[in-house]
C-alpha atoms as a PDB file:
ATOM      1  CA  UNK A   1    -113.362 -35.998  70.388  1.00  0.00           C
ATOM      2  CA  UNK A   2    -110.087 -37.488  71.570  1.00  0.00           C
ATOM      3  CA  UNK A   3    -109.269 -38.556  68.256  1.00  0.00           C
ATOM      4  CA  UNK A   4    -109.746 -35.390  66.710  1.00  0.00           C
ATOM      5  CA  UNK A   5    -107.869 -33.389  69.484  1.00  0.00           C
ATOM      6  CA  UNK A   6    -104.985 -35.331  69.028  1.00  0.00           C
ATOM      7  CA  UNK A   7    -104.839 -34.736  65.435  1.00  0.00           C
ATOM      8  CA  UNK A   8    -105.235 -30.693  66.397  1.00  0.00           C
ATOM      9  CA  UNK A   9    -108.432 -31.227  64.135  1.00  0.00           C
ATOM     10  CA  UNK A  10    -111.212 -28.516  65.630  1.00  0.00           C
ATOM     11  CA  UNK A  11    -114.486 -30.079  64.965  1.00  0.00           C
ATOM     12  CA  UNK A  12    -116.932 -27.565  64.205  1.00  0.00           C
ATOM     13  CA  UNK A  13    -120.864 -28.081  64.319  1.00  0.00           C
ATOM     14  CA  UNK A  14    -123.714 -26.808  62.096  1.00  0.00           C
ATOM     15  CA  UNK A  15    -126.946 -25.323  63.752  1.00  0.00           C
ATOM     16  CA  UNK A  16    -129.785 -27.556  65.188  1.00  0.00           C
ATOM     17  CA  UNK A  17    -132.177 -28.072  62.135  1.00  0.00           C
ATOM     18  CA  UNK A  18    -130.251 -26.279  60.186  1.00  0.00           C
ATOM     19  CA  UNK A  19    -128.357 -29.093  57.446  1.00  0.00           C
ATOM     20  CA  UNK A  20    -128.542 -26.803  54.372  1.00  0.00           C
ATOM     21  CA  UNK A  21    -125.539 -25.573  56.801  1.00  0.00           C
ATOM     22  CA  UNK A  22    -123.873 -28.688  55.493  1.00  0.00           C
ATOM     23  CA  UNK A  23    -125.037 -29.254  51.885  1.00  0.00           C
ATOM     24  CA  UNK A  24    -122.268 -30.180  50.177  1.00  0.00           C
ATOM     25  CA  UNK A  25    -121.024 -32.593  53.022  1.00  0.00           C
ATOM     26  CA  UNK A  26    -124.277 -33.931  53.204  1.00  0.00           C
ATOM     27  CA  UNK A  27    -124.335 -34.627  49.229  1.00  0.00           C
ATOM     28  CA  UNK A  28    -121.010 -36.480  49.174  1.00  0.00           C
ATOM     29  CA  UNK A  29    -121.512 -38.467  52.326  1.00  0.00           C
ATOM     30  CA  UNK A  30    -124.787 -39.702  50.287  1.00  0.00           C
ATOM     31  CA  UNK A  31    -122.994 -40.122  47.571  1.00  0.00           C
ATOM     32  CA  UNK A  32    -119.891 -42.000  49.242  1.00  0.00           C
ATOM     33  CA  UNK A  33    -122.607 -44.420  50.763  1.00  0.00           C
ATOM     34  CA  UNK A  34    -124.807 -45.152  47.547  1.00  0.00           C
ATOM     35  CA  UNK A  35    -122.152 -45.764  45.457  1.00  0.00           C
ATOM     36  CA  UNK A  36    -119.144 -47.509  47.635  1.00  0.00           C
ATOM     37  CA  UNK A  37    -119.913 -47.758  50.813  1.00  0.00           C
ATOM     38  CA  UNK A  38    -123.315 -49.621  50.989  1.00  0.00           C
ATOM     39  CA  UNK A  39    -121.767 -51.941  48.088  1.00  0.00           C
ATOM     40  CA  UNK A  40    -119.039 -53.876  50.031  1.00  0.00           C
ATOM     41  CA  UNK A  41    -118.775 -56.149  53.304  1.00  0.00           C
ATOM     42  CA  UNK A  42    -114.877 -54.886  53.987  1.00  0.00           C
ATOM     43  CA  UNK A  43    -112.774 -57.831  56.557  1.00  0.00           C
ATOM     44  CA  UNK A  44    -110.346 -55.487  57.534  1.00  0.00           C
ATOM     45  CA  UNK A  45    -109.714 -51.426  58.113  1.00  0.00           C
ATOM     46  CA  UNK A  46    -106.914 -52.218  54.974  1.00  0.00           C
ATOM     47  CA  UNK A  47    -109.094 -54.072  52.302  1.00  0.00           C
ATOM     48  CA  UNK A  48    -111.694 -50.750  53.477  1.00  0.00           C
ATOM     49  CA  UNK A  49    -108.472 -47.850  52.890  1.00  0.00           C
ATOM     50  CA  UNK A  50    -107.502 -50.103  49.809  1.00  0.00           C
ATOM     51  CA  UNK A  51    -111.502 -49.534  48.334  1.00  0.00           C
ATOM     52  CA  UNK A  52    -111.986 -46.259  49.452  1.00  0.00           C
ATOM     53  CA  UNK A  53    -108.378 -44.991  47.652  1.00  0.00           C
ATOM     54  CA  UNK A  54    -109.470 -47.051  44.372  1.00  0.00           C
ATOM     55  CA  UNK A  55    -113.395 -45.023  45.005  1.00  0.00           C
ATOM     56  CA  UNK A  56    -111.991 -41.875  44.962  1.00  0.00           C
ATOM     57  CA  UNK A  57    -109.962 -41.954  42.064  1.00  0.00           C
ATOM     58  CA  UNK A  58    -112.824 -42.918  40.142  1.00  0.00           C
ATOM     59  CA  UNK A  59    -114.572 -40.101  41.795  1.00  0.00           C
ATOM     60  CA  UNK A  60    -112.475 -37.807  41.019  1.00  0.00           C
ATOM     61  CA  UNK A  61    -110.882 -38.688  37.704  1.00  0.00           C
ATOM     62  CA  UNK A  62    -113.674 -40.956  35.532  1.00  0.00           C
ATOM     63  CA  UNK A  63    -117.046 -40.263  37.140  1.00  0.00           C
ATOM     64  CA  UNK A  64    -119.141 -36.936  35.769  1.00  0.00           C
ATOM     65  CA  UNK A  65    -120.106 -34.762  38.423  1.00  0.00           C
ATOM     66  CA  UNK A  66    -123.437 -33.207  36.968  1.00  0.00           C
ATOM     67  CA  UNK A  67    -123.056 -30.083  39.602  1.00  0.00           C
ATOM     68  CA  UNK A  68    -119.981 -28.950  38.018  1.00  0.00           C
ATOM     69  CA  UNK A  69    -121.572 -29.284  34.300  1.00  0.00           C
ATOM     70  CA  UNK A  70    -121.150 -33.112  33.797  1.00  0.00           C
ATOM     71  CA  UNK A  71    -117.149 -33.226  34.229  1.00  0.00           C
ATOM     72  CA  UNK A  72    -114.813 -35.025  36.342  1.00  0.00           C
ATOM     73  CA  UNK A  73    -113.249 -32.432  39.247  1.00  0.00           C
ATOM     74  CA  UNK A  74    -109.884 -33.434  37.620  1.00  0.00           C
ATOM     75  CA  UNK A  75    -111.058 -31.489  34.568  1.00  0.00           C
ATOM     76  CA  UNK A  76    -112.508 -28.840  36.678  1.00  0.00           C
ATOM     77  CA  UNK A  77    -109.015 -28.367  37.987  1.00  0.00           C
ATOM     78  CA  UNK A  78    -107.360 -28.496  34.684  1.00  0.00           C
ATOM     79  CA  UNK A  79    -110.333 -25.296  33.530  1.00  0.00           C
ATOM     80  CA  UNK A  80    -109.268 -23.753  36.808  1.00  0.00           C
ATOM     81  CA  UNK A  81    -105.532 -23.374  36.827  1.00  0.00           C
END
């Protein structure tokens, strides 16, 4: 909690038994660890940020999102503005 306080990041928590409360969270944290996270033995925090940056480009730029009709979100974003 420390580290969020002294961020001024409120943490806020879903109901007990309750993680359709936290769907889409839930979805991309499965997603993050499937498809990056679980892949890679990381020896240091940097060669981790330096993965993670590269992962979500290719999230968010080359890899269809089937939820959002099989489009990157950077297309969704183009559609929405």
């Amino acid at each position: 909690m420390a580290w969020a306080e002294k961020r001024n990041i409120r943490l806020e928590y879903i109901q007990p038994g309750k993680p359709q409360q936290n769907a889409y969270i839930e979805r991309y944290n499965r997603t993050v660890r499937g498809e990056w996270l679980g892949q890679f033995i990381f020896e240091t925090i940097e060669e981790a940020q330096d993965q993670a940056t590269e992962w979500l480009w290719t999230y968010n730029n080359e890899r269809p999102n089937m939820g959002i009709g099989g489009i990157t979100p950077a297309m969704k974003l183009k559609t929405a503005a």
